[in-house]
PDB file of N, CA and C in Angstrom:
ATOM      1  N   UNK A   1      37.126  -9.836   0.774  1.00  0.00           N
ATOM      2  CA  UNK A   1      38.304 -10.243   1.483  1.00  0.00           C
ATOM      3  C   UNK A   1      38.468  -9.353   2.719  1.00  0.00           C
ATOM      4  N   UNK A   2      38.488  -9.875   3.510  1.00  0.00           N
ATOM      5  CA  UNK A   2      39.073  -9.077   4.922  1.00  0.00           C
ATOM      6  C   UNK A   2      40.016  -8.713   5.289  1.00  0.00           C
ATOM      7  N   UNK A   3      40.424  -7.341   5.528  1.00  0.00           N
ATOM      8  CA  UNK A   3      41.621  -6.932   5.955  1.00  0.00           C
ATOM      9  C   UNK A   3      41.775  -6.804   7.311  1.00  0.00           C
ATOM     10  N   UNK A   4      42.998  -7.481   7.841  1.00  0.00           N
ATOM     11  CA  UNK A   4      43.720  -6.818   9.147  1.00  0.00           C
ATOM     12  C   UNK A   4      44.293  -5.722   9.432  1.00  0.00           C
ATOM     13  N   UNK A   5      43.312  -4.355   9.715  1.00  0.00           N
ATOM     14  CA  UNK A   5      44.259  -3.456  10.383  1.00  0.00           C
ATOM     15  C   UNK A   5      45.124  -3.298  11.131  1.00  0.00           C
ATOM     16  N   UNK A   6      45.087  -4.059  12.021  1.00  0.00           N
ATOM     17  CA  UNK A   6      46.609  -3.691  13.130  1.00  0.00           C
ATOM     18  C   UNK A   6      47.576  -4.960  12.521  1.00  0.00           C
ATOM     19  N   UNK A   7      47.547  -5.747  11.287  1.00  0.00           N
ATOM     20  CA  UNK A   7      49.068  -5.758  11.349  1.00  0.00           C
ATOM     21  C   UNK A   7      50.312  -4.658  10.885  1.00  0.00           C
ATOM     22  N   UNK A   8      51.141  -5.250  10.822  1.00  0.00           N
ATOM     23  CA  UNK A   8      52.300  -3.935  10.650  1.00  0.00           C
ATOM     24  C   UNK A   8      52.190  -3.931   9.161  1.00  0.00           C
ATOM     25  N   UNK A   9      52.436  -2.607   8.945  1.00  0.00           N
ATOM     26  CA  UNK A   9      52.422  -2.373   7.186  1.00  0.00           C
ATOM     27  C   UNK A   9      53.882  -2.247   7.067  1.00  0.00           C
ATOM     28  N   UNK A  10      54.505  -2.107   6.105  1.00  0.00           N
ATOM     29  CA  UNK A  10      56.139  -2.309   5.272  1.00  0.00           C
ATOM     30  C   UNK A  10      55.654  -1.762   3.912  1.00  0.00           C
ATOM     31  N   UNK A  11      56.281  -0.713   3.631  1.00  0.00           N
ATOM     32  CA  UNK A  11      56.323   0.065   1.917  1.00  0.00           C
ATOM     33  C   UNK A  11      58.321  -0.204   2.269  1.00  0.00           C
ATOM     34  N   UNK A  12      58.206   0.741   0.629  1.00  0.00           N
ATOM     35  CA  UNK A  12      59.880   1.191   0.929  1.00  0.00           C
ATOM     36  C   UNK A  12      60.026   2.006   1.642  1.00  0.00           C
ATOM     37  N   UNK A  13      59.518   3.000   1.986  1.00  0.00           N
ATOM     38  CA  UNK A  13      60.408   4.395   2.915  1.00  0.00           C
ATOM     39  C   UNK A  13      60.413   3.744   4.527  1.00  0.00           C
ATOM     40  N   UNK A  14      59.879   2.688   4.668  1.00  0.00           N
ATOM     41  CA  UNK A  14      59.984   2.284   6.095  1.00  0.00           C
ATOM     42  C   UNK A  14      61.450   1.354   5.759  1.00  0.00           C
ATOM     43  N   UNK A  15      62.099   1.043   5.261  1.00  0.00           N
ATOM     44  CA  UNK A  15      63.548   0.717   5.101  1.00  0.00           C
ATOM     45  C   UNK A  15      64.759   1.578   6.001  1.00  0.00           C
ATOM     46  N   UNK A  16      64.297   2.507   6.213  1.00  0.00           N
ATOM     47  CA  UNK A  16      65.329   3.393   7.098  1.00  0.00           C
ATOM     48  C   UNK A  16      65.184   3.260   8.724  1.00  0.00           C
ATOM     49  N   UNK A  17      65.892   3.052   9.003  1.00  0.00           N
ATOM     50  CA  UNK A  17      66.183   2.567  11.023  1.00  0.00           C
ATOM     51  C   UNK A  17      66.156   4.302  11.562  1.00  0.00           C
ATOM     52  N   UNK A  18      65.405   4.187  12.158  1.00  0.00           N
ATOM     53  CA  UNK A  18      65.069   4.698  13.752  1.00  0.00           C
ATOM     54  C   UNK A  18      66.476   5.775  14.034  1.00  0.00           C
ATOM     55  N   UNK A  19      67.362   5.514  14.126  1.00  0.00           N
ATOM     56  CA  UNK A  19      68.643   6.044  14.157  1.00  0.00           C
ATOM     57  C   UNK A  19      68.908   7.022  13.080  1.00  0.00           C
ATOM     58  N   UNK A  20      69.010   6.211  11.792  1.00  0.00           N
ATOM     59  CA  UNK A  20      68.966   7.084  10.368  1.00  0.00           C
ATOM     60  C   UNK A  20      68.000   8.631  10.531  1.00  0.00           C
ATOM     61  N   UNK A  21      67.125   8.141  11.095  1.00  0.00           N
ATOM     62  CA  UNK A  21      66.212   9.298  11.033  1.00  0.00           C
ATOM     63  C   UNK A  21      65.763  10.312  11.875  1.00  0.00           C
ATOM     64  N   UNK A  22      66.993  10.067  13.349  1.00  0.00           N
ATOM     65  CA  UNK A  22      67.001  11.318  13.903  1.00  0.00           C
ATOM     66  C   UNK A  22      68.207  11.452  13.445  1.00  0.00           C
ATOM     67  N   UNK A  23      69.238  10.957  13.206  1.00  0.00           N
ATOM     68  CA  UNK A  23      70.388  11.935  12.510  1.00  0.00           C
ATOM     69  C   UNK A  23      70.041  13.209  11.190  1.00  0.00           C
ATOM     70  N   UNK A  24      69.161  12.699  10.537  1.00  0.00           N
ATOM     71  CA  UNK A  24      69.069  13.744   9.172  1.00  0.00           C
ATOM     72  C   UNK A  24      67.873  14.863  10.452  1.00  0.00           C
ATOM     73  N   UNK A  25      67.444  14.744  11.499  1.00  0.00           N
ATOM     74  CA  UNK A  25      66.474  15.543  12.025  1.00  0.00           C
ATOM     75  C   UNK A  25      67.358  16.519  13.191  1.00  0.00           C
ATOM     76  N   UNK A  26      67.281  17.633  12.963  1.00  0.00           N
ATOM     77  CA  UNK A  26      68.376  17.787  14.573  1.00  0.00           C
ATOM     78  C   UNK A  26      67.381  18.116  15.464  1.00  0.00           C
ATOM     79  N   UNK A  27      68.441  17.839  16.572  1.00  0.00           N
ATOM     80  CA  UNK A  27      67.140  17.898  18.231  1.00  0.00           C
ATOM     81  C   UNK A  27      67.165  18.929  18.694  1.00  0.00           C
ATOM     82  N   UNK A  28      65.554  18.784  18.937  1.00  0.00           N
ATOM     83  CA  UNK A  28      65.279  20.581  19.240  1.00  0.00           C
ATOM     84  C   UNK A  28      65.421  20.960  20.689  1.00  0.00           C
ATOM     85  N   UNK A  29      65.399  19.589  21.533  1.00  0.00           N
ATOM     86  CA  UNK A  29      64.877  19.575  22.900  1.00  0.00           C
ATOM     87  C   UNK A  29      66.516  20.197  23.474  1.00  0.00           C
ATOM     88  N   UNK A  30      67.543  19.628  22.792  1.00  0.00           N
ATOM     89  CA  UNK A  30      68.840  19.676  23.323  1.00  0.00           C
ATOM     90  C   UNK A  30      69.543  21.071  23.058  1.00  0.00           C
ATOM     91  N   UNK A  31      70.603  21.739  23.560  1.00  0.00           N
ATOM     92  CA  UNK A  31      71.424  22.860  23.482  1.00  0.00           C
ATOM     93  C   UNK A  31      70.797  24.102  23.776  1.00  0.00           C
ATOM     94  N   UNK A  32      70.746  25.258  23.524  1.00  0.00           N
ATOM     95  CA  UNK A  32      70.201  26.357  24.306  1.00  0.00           C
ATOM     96  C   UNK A  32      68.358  26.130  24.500  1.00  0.00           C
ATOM     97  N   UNK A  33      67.800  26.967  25.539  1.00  0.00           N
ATOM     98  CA  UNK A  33      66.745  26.775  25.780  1.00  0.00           C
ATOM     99  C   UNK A  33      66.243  28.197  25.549  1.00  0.00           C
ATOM    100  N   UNK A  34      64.977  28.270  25.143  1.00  0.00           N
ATOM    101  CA  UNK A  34      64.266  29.718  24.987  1.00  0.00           C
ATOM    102  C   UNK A  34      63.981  30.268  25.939  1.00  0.00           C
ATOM    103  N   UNK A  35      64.541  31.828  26.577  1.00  0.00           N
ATOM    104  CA  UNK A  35      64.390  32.199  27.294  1.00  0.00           C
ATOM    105  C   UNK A  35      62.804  33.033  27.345  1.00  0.00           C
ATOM    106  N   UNK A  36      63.108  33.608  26.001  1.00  0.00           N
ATOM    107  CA  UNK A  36      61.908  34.281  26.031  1.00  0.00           C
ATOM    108  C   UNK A  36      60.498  33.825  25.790  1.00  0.00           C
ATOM    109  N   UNK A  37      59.389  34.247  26.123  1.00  0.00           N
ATOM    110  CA  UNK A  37      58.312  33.028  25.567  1.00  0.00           C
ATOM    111  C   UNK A  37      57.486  34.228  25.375  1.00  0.00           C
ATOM    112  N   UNK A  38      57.068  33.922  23.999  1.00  0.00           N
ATOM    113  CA  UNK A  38      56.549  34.951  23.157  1.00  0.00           C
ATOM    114  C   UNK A  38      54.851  35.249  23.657  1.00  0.00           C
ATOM    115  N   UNK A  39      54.935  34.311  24.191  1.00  0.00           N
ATOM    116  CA  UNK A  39      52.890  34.367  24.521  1.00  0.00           C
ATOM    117  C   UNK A  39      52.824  34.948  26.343  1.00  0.00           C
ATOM    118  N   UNK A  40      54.342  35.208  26.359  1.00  0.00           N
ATOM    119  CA  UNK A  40      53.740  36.118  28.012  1.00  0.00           C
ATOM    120  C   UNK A  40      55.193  36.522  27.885  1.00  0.00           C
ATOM    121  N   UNK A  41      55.002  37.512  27.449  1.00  0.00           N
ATOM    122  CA  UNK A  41      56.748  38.427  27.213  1.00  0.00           C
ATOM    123  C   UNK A  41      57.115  38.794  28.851  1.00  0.00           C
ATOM    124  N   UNK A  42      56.170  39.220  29.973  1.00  0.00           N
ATOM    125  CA  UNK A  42      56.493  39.791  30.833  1.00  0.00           C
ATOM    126  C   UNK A  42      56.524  38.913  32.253  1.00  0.00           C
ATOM    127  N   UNK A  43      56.816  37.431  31.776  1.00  0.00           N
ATOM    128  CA  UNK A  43      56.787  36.520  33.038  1.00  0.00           C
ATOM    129  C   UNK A  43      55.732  35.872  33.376  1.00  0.00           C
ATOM    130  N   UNK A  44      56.012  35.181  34.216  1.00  0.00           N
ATOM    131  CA  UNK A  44      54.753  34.282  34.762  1.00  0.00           C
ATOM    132  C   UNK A  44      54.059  34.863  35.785  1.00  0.00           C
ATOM    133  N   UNK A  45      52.831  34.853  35.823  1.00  0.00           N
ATOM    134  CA  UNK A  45      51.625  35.430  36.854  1.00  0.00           C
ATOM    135  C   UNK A  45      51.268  34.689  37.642  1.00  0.00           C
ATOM    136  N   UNK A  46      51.750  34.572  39.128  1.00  0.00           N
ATOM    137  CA  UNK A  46      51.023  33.362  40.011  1.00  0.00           C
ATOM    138  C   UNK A  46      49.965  34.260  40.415  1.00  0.00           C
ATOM    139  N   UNK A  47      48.675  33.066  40.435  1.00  0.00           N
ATOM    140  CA  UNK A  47      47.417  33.488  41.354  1.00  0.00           C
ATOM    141  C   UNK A  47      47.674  34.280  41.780  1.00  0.00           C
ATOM    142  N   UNK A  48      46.633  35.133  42.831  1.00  0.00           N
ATOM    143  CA  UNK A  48      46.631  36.108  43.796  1.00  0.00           C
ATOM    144  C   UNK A  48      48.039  37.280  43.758  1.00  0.00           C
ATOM    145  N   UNK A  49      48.582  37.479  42.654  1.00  0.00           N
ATOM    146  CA  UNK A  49      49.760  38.416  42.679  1.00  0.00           C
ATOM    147  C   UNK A  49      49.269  40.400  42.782  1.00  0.00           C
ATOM    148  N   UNK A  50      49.954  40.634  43.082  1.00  0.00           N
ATOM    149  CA  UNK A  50      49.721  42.215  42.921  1.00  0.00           C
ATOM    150  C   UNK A  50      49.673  43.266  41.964  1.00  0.00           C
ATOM    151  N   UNK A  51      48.320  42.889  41.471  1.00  0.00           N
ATOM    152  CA  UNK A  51      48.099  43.695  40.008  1.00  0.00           C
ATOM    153  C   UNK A  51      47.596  45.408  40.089  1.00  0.00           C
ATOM    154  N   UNK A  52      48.120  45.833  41.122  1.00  0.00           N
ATOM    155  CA  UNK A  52      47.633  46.806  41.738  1.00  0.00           C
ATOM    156  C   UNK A  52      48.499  47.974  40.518  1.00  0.00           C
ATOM    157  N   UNK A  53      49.306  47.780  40.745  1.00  0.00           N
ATOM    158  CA  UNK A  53      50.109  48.839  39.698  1.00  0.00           C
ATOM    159  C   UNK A  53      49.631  48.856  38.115  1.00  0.00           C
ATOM    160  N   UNK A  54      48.619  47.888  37.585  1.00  0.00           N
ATOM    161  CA  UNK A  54      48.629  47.454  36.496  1.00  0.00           C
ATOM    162  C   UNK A  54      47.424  48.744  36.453  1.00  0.00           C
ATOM    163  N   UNK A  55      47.642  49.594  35.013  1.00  0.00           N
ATOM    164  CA  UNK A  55      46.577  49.832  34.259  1.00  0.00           C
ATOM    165  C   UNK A  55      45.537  49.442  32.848  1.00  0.00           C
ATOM    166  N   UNK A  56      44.865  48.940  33.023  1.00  0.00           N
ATOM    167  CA  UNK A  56      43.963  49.052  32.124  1.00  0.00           C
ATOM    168  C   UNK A  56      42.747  50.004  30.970  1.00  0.00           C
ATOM    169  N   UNK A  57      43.467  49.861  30.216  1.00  0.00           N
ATOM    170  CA  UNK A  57      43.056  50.965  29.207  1.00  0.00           C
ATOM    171  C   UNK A  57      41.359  49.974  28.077  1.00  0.00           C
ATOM    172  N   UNK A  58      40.329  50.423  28.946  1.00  0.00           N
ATOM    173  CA  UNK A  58      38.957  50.180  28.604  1.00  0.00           C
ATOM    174  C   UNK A  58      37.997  50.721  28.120  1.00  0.00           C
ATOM    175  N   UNK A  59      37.553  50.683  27.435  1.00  0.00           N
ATOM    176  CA  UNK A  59      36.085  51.744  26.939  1.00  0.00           C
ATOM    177  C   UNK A  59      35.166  51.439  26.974  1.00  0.00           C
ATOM    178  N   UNK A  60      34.154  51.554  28.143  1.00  0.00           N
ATOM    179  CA  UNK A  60      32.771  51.402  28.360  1.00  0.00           C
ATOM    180  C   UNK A  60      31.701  52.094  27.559  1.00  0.00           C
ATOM    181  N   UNK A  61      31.533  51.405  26.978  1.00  0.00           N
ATOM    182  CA  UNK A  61      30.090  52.304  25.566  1.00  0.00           C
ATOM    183  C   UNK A  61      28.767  52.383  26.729  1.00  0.00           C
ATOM    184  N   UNK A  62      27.719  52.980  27.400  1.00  0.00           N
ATOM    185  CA  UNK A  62      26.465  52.627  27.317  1.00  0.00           C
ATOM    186  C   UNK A  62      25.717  52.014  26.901  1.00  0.00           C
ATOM    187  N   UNK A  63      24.374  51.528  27.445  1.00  0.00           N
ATOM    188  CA  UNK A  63      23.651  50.717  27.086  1.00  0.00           C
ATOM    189  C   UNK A  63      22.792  51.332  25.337  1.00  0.00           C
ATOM    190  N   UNK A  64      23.406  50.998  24.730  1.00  0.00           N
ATOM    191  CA  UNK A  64      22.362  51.031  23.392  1.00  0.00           C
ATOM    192  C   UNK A  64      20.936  50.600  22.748  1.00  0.00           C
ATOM    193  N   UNK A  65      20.103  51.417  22.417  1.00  0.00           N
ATOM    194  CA  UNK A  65      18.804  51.821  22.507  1.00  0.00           C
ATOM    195  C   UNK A  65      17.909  50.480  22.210  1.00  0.00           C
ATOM    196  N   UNK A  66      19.134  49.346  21.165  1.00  0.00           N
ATOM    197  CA  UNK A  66      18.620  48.094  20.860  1.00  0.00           C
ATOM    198  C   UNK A  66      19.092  46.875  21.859  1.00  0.00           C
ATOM    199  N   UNK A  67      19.773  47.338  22.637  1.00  0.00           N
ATOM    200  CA  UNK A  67      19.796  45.992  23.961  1.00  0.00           C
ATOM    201  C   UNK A  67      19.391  46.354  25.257  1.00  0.00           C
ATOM    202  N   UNK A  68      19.489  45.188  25.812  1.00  0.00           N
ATOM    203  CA  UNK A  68      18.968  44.513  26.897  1.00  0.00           C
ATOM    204  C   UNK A  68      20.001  43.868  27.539  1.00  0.00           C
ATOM    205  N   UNK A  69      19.969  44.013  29.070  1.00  0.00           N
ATOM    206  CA  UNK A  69      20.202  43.326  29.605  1.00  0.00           C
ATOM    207  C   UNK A  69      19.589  41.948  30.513  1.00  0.00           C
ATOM    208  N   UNK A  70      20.343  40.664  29.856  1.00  0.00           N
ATOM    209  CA  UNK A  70      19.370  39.195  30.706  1.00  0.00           C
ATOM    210  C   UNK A  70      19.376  39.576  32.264  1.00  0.00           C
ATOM    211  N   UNK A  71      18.539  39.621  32.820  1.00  0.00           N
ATOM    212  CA  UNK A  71      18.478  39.039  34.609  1.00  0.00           C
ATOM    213  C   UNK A  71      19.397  38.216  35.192  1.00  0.00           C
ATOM    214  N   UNK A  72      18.836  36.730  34.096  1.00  0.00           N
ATOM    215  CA  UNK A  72      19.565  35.496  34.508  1.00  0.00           C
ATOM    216  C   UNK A  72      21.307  35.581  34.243  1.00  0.00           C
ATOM    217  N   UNK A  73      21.306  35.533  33.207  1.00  0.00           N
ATOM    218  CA  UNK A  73      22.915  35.244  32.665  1.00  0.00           C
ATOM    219  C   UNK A  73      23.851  36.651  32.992  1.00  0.00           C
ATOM    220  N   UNK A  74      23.007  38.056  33.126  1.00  0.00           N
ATOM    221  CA  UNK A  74      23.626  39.327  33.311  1.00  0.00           C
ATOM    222  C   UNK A  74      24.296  39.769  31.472  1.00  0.00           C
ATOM    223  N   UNK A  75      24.279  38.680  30.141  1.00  0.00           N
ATOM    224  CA  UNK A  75      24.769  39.388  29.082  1.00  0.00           C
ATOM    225  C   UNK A  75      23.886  40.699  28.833  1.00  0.00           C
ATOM    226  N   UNK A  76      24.406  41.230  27.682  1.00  0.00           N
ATOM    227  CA  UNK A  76      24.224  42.731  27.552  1.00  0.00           C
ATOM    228  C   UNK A  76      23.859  41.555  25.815  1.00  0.00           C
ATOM    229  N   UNK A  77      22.408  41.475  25.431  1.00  0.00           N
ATOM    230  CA  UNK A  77      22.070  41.144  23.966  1.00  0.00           C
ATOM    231  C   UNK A  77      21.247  42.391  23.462  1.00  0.00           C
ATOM    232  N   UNK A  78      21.377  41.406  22.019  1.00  0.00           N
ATOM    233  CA  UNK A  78      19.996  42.655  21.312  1.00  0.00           C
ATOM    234  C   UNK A  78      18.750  42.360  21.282  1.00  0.00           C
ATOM    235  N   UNK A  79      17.888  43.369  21.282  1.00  0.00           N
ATOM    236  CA  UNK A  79      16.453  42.850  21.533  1.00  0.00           C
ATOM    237  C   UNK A  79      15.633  42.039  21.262  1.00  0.00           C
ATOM    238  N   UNK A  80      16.656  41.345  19.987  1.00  0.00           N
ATOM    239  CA  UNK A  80      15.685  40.503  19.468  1.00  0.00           C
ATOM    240  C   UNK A  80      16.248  39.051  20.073  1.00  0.00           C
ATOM    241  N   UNK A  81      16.569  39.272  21.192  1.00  0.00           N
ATOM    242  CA  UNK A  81      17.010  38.036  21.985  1.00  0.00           C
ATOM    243  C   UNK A  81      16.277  37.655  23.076  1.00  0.00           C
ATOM    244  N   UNK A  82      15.280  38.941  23.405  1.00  0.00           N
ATOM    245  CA  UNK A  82      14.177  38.897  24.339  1.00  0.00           C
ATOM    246  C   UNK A  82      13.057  37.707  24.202  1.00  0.00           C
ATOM    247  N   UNK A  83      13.251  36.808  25.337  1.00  0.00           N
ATOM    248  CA  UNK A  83      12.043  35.746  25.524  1.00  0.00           C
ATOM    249  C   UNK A  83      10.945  35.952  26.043  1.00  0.00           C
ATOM    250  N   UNK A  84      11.246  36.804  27.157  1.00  0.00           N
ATOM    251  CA  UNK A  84       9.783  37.257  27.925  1.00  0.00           C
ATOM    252  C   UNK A  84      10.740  38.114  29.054  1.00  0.00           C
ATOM    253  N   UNK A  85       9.893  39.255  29.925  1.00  0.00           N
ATOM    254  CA  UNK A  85       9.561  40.024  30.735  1.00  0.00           C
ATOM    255  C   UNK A  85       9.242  39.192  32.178  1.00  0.00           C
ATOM    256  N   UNK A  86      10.252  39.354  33.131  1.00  0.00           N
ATOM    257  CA  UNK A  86      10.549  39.248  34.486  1.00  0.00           C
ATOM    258  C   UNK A  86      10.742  39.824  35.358  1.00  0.00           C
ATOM    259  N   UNK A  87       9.485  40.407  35.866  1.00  0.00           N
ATOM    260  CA  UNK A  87       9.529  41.429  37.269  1.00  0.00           C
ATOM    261  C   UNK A  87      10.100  42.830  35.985  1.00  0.00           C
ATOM    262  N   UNK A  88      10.970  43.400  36.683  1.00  0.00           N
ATOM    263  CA  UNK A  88      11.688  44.791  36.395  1.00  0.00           C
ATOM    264  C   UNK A  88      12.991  44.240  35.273  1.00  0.00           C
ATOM    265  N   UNK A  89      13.179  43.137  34.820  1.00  0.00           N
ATOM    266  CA  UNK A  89      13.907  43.063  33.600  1.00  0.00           C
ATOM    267  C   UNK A  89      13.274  42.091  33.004  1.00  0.00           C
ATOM    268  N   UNK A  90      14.419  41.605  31.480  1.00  0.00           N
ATOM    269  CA  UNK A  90      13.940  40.861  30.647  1.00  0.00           C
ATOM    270  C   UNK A  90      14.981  39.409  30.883  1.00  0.00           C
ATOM    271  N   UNK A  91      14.472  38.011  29.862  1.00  0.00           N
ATOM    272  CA  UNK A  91      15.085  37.047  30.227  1.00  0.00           C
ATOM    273  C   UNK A  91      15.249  36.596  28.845  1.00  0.00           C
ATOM    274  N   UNK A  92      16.514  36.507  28.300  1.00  0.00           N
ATOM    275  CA  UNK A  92      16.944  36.243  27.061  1.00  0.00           C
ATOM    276  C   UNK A  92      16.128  35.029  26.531  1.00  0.00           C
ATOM    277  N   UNK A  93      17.058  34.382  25.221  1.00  0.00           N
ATOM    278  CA  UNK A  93      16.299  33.270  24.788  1.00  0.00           C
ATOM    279  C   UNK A  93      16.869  31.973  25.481  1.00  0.00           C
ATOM    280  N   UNK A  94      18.155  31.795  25.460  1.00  0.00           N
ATOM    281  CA  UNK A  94      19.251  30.936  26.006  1.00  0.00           C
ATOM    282  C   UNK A  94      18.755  30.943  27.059  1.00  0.00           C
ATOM    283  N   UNK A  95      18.681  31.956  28.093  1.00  0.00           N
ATOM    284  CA  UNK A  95      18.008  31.405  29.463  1.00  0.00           C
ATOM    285  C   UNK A  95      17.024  30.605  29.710  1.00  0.00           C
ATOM    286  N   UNK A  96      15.700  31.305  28.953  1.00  0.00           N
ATOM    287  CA  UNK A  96      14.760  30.818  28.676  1.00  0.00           C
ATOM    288  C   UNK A  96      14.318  29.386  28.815  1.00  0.00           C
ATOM    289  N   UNK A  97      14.996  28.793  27.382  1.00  0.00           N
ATOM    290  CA  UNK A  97      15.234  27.316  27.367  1.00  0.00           C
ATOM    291  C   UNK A  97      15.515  26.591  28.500  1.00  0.00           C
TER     292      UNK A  97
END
């Protein structure tokens, strides 16, 4: 037997109107608005702004005795990512391909 997906389906819980069911829901969109926004506490960043005052707290490790750096791509892998030897560096596998 063949069924029609796109006609409209009807159980019981579809008995309740449209209306009914933003009343039991309250609206979130309406009455105070969030000032704060948790995923950028300190404002919005337009392009090109003046990050000059900003410090960054980084820790540069050295190159370790088991990597390499690709030519092509510039990552920092481990040796066993080496495809072959190019001039004065090496060329990962990903490049490679």
């Amino acid at each position: 037997m063949a069924t029609d997906y796109d006609a409209p389906r009807k159980t019981e819980d579809d008995s309740e109107s449209i209306e009914a069911l933003k009343e039991r829901v309250p609206d979130k969109m309406s009455g105070s608005v969030d000032v704060e926004d948790s995923d950028n506490p300190s404002g919005f960043e337009l392009p090109g702004a003046d990050l000059s005052d900003l410090e960054l707290d980084v820790v540069v490790l050295p190159p370790q005795e088991d990597e390499f750096t690709c030519m092509n791509c510039f990552l920092v892998k481990h040796r066993s990512q080496i495809d072959h030897e190019d001039g004065p560096g090496f060329i990962c596998v990903e490049c490679a391909a």
